[in-house]
Each structure stands twice: as C-alpha cells, then as structure tokens.
Protein backbone atom coordinates (compact mmCIF):
# COMPACT_ATOMS: atom_id res chain seq x y z
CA UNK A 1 14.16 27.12 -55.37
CA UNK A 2 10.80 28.84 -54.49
CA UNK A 3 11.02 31.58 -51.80
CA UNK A 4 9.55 29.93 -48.96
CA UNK A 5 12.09 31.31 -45.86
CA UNK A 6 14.21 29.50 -43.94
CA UNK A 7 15.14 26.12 -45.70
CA UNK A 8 16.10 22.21 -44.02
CA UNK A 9 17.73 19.46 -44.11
CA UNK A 10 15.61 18.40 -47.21
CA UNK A 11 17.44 21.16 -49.17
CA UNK A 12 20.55 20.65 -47.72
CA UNK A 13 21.26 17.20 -49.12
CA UNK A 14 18.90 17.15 -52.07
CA UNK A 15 20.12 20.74 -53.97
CA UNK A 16 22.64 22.61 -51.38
CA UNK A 17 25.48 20.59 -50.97
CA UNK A 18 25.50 19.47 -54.70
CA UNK A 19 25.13 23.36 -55.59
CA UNK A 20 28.42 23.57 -53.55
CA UNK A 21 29.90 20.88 -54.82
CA UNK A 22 29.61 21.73 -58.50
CA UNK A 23 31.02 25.26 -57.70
CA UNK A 24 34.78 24.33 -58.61
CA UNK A 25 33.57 22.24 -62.13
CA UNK A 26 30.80 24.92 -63.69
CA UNK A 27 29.60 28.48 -63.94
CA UNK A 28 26.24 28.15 -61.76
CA UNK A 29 23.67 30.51 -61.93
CA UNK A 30 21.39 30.16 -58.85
CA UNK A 31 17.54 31.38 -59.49
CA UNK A 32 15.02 32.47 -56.79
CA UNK A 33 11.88 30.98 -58.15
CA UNK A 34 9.23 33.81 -57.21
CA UNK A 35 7.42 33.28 -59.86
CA UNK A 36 6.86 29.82 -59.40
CA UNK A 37 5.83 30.51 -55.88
CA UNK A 38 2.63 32.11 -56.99
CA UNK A 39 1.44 29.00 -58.97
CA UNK A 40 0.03 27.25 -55.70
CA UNK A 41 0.04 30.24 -53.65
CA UNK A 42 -1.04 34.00 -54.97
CA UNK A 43 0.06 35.75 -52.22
CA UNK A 44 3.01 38.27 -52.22
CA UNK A 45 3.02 39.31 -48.67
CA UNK A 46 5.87 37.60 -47.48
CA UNK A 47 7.58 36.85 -50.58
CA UNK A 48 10.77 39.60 -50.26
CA UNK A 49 11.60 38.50 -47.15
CA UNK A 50 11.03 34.57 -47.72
CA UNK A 51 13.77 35.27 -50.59
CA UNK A 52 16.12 37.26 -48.40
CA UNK A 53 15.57 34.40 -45.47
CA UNK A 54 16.27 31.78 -48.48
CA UNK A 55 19.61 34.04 -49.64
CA UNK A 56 21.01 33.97 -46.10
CA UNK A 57 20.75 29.84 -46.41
CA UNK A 58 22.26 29.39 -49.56
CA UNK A 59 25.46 31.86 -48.28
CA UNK A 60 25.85 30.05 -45.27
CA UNK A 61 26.26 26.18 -46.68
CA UNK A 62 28.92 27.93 -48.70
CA UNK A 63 27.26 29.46 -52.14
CA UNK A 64 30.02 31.90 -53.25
CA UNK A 65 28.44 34.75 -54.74
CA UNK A 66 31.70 35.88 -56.99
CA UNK A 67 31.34 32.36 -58.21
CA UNK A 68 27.56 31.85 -58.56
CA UNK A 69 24.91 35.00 -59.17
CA UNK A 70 21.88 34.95 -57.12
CA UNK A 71 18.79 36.49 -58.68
CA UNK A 72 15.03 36.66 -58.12
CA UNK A 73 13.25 35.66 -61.14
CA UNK A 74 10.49 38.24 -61.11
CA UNK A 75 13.59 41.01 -61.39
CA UNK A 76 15.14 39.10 -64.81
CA UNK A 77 12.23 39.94 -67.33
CA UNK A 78 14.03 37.93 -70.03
CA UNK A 79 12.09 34.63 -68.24
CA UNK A 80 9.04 35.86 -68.61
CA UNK A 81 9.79 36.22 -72.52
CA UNK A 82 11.10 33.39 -73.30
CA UNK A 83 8.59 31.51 -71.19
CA UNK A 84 5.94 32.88 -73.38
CA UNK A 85 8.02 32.21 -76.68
CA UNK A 86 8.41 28.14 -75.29
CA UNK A 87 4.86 27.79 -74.26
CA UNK A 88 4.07 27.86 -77.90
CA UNK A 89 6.10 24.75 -78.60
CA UNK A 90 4.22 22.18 -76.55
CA UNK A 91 1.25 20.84 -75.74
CA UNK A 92 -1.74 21.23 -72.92
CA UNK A 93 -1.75 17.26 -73.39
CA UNK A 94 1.89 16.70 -72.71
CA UNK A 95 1.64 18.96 -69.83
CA UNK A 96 -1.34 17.10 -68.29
CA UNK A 97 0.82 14.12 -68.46
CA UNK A 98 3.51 15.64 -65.91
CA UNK A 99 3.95 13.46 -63.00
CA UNK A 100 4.88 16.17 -60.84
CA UNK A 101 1.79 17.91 -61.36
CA UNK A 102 -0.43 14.61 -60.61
CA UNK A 103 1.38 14.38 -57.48
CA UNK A 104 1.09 18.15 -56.38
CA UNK A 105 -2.46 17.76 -57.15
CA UNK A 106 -2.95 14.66 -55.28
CA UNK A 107 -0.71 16.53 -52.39
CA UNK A 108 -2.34 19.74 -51.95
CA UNK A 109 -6.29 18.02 -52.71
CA UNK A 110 -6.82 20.66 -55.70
CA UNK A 111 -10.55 19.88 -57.33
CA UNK A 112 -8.60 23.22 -60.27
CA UNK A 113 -5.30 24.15 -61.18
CA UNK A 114 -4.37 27.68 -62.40
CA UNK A 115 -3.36 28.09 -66.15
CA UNK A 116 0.44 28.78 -64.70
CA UNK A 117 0.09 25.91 -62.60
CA UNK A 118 -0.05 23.60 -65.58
CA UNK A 119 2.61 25.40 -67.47
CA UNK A 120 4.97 25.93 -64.91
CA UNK A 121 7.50 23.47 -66.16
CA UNK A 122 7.68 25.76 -69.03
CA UNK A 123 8.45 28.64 -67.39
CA UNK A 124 11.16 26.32 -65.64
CA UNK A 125 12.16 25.41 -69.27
CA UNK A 126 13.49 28.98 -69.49
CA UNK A 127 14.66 29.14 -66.71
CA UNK A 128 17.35 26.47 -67.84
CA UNK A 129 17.69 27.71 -70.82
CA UNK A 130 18.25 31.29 -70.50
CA UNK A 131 21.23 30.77 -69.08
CA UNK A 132 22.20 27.45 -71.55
CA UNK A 133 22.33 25.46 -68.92
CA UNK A 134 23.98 21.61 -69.62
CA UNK A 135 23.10 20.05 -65.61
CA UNK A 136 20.58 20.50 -63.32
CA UNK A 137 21.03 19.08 -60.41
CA UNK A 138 17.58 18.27 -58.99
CA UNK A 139 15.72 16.27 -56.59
CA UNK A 140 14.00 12.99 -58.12
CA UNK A 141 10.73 14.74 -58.23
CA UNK A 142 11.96 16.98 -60.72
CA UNK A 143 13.74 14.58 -63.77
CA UNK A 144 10.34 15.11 -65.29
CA UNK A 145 10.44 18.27 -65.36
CA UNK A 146 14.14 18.18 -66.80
CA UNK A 147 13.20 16.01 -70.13
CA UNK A 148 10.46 18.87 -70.97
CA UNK A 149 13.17 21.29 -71.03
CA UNK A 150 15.22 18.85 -73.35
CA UNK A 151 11.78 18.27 -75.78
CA UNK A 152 11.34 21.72 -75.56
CA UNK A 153 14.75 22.83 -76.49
CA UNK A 154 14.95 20.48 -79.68
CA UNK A 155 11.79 21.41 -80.86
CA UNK A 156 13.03 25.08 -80.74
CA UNK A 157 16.56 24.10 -82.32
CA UNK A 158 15.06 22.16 -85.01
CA UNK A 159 12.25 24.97 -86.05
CA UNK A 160 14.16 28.26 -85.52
CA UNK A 161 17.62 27.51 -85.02
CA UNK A 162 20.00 25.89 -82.48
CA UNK A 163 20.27 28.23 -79.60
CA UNK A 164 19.92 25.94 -76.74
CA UNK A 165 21.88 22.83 -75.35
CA UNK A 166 19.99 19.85 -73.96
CA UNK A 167 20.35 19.88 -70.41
CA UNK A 168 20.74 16.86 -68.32
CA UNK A 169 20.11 16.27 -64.49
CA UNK A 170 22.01 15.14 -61.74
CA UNK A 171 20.80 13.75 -58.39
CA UNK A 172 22.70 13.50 -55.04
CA UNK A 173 23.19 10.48 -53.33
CA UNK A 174 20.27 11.55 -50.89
CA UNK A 175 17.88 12.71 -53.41
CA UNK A 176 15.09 12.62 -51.14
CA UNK A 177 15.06 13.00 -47.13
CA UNK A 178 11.88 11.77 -45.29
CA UNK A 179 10.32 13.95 -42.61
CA UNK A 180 10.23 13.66 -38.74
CA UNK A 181 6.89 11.73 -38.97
CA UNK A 182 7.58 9.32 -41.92
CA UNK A 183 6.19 11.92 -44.83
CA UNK A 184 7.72 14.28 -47.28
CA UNK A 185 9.51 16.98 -45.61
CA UNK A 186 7.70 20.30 -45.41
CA UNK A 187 7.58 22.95 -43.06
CA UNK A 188 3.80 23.50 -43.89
CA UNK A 189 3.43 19.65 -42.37
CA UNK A 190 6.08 20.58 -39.71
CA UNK A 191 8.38 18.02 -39.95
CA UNK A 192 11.35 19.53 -40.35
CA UNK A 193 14.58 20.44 -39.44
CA UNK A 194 15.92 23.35 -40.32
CA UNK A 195 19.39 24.64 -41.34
CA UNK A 196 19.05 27.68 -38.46
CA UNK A 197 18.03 25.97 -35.76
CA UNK A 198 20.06 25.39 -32.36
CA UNK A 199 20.95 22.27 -30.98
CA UNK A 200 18.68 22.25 -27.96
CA UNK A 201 15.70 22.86 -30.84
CA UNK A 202 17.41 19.86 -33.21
CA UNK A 203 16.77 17.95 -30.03
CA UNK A 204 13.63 18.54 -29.32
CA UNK A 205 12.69 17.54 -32.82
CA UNK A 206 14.29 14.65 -33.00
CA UNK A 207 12.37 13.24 -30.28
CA UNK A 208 9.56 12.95 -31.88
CA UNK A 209 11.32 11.42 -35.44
CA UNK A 210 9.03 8.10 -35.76
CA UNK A 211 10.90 4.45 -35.98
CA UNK A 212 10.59 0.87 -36.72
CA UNK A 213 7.22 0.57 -35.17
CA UNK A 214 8.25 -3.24 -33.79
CA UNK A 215 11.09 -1.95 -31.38
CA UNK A 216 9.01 -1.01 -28.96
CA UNK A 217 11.32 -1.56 -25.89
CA UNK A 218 15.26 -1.30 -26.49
CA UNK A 219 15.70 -5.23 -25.94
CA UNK A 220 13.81 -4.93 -28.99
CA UNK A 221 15.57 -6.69 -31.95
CA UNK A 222 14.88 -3.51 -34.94
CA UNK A 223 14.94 -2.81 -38.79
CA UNK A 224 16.93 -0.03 -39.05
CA UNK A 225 16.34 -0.11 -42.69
CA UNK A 226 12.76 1.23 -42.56
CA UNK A 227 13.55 3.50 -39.81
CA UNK A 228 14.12 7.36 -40.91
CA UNK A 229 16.48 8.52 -37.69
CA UNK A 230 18.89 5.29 -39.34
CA UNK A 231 18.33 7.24 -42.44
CA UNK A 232 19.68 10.04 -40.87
CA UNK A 233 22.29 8.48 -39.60
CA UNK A 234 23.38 7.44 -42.66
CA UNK A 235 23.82 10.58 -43.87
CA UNK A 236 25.29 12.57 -40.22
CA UNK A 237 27.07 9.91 -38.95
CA UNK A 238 28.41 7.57 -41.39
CA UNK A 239 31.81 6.94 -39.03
CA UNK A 240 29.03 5.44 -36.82
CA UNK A 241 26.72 3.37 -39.44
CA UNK A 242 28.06 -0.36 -38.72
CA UNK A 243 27.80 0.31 -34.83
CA UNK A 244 24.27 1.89 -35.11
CA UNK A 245 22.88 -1.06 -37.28
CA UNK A 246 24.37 -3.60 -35.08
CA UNK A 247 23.25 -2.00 -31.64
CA UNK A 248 19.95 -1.55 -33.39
CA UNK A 249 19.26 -5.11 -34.97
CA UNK A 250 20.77 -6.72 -31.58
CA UNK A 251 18.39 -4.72 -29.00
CA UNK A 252 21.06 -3.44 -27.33
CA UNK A 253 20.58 0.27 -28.90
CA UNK A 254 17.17 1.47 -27.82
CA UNK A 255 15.57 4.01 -30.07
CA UNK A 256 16.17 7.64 -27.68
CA UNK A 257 20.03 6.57 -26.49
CA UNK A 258 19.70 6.73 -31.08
CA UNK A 259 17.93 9.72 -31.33
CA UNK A 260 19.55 11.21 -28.94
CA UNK A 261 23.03 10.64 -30.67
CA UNK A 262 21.73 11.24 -34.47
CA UNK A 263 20.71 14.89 -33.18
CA UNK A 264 24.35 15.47 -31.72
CA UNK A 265 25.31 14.49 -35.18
CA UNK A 266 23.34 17.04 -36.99
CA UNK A 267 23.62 20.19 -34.77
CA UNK A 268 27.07 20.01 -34.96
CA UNK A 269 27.13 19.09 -39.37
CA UNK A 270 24.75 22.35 -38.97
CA UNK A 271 26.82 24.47 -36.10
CA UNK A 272 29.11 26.06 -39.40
CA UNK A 273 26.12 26.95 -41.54
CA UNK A 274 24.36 28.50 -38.15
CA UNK A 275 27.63 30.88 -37.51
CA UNK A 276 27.92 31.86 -40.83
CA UNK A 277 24.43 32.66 -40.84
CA UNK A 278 24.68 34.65 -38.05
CA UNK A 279 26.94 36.66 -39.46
CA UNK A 280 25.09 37.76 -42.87
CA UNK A 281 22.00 38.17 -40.65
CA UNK A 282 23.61 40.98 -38.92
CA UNK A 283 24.82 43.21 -42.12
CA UNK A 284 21.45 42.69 -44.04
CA UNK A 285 22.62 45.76 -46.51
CA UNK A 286 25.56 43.21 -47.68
CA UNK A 287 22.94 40.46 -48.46
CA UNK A 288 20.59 43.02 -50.19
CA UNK A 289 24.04 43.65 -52.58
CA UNK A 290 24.59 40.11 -52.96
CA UNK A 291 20.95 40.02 -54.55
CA UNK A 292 21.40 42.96 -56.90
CA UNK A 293 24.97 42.31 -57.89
CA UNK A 294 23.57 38.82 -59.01
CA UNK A 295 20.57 40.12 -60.72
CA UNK A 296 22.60 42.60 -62.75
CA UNK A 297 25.13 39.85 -63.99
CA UNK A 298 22.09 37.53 -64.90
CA UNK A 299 20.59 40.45 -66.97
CA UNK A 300 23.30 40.52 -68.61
CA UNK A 301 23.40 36.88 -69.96
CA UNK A 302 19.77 36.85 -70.61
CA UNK A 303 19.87 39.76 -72.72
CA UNK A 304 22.68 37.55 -74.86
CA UNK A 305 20.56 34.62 -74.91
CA UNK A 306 17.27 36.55 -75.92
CA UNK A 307 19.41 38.33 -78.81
CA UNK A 308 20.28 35.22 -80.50
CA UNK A 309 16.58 33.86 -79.72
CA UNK A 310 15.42 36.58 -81.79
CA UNK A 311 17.71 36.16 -84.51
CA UNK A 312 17.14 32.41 -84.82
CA UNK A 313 13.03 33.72 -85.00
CA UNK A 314 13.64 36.52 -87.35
CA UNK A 315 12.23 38.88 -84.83
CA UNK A 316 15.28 41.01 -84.50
C-alpha cells in the first residue's frame, strides 16, 4: 500500500482482512509502497509519518509482525534493481495500454504523466517478485497490474533463466467499497471512514452516506440494491440483511432509523482495531522496531533473490 496515513474501511475489506486471513496459509511479506507514492505526488514531507500512521493500521486489524515483515520500499534497495533490470523486458506500448493508468489519468485530470508514472507497474513487478511471490491479493483495480508481473516474469524465465513464479491474484468478496457520497473512496474526496475513528465521528459520517434517491420519505417503498449504506450493511451487519431489505423495500425502514443502525454496526466491527491502536500509538519506539526488524528480514530475501537474478544474467 502507498503511505498515505491513516487508512478506511476501503482497505479494510479490500486488502486488510484478506492480509489477515492468509496469515495461517502463506509466508506474507507486507511492502510500504513509498516509492510508488511519489509517482502522482513528489513530495516527501509527510511521507515517514504517513508510513508509521499506515504501520499502526495494519497492527491493529491483526498483521502479526513475527508472521509477516513490514518494510518501506525505499529502505530495500534490491527493488530499485530489479525494477531497472524488468523495465528492460517490456514495452512503452504495453504500458500505455494499462487500464489502471487510463483511469488514474482520467481521475486525477493529468494533461502529462511522469516517466515513473507509466512504469510503475514495473516497479510493482518487483515488488512481487523479489520476494517470489505466488498470490496477490488485490483490489479489482489492480488484476491488471498482476498479469504484467506474470508477462514480465516469463519473459525473464524464458531469456535468462527461471527465477521467478507466476503470481496470481486473489480478490475479497468486497473488492471494492463505495464512498459516503456514491464515489470511490478517498480521503482526498473525503468520503471516508476511517479505521481510527470513534463512534460519535462514524456517526456523524454516516449521516451524510447518500441513498436510493426515490425514498424520499420513510413510507417510501426503496431499492436497497443501489443504495451504498445497504452495501454496508451487507458487509457490518449481515445477521440483519433480510430484515434491512424488507423494512427498506416495504417503507417501513426510513433511511436515518438505517443509517443510524449501519453506524452502530461499524463502530463496534471497528471498536477492537481502535483499542489496539491505541495501544501501539502510545509505545511509538516498539512500532519504529516493528519497521526495522521487518526491513532487515526482507533484505535478507532480496539479497537471495538478486543472487540468483544475477546468476541466471551472467552478471555475477
């Protein structure tokens, strides 16, 4: 993930809870993408403590850090070798035809992109495969981005030698979480909620979550299949699913007794995480080891990896 500070519900069900989940099956290697947050943004100011802020997340939904190493990018100088090495196995033309890229540029109303802008699924390509790794789990956005890494990695196998698996990716059942007002989630837009906040602030926010624009009135008859806060509910409050749809299609569930009840819902899915992260917030020394500990171990393996890259090249 890019180092962007406190993360949201977005993250939580499309990366976080899968990330958990896949704890207890594989050897996970978690990567704070600093790096990649320069491609849309240059600026370094706030990057350290955007990535401590991010660390402190991934803790409290439950990232074990004997299990999983956490590592900035920048601070693993293997990536930036091997990113060079793979950029010379694919085309400008094959990046230019990356979805994900159309899309950011459409997003963010870019007239230029920055050379590392284009290549940056590249320099994701290595960060797979530095560490060999077989799944990915991503959001939808992303597959893309996952079958470069596999082109890329048989085009290296079959000219040099075969170093790298091809990795596949997995998505969670709630690959993608719409925003408060009906867009992407992104704290830049401000339609989020994040994992930190209290339940008087999950509230608050909720409130202003947009729904089927026909129920106007709670007699209303509704769609609770184009309305996000059902979305939500499907997700917090699945006990409650059958009820919520019924009240909702009937008119006798009007859309703030809803709200109301989906933000109950996800303060207290969140009221764990917020403890937790109380408690690494107040020994900020033991999150700081966390980080080195994890960058040491991934050193470590990328050395490995880059060893047999050179061999396979004959530049040992």
């Amino acid at each position: 993930m890019r180092p962007t500070g406190k993360l949201h519900l977005g993250h939580l069900v499309g990366a976080l809870e899968s990330w958990v989940a896949l704890q207890g099956e594989y050897q996970n290697y978690h990567l704070v993408a600093d790096y990649h947050a320069l491609t849309t943004n240059p600026s370094t100011k706030d990057i350290y403590q955007n990535s401590l802020d991010m660390l402190v997340d991934w803790l409290a939904v439950g990232i074990d850090p004997k299990q999983s190493p956490m590592f900035r990018q920048s601070q693993v100088k293997e990536h930036s070798e091997l990113h060079l090495i793979l950029s010379m196995l694919i085309t400008t033309s094959r990046l230019e035809r990356n979805p994900s890229l159309k899309e950011q540029i459409r997003d963010l109303n870019l007239d230029t992109i920055a050379y590392g802008h284009l290549g940056y699924p590249v320099l994701q390509a290595a960060d797979i495969l530095l560490y060999k790794g077989n799944l990915v789990p991503v959001g939808e956005d992303q597959l893309p981005h996952i079958e470069m890494t596999r082109e890329i990695a048989r085009r290296f196998n079959t000219e040099y030698a075969p170093v790298f698996p091809e990795p596949e990716g997995k998505l969670t059942q709630f690959a993608r979480l719409i925003g408060l007002d009906g867009t992407r989630m992104s704290k830049s837009v401000g339609n989020t909620i994040l994992l930190s906040d209290d339940s008087e602030t999950v509230k608050k926010k909720m409130r202003t979550a947009v729904t089927d624009p026909a129920k106007v009135r709670k007699n209303d008859p509704g769609h609770p299949d184009i309305c996000l806060v059902f979305s939500y509910h499907q997700k917090f409050n699945a006990p409650e699913v059958l009820e919520i749809r019924t009240g909702c299609e009937s008119g006798a569930l009007g859309c703030v007794e809803c709200k109301s009840t989906c933000a109950e819902r996800i303060a207290a899915a969140l009221r764990p995480m917020r403890e937790r992260r109380v408690q690494f917030e107040q020994h900020p020394s033991d999150v700081k080891d966390i980080l080195a500990d994890g960058e040491q171990r991934a050193r470590e393996i990328a050395r490995t990896t880059m060893s047999e890259v050179h061999a396979a090249m004959n530049l040992g």
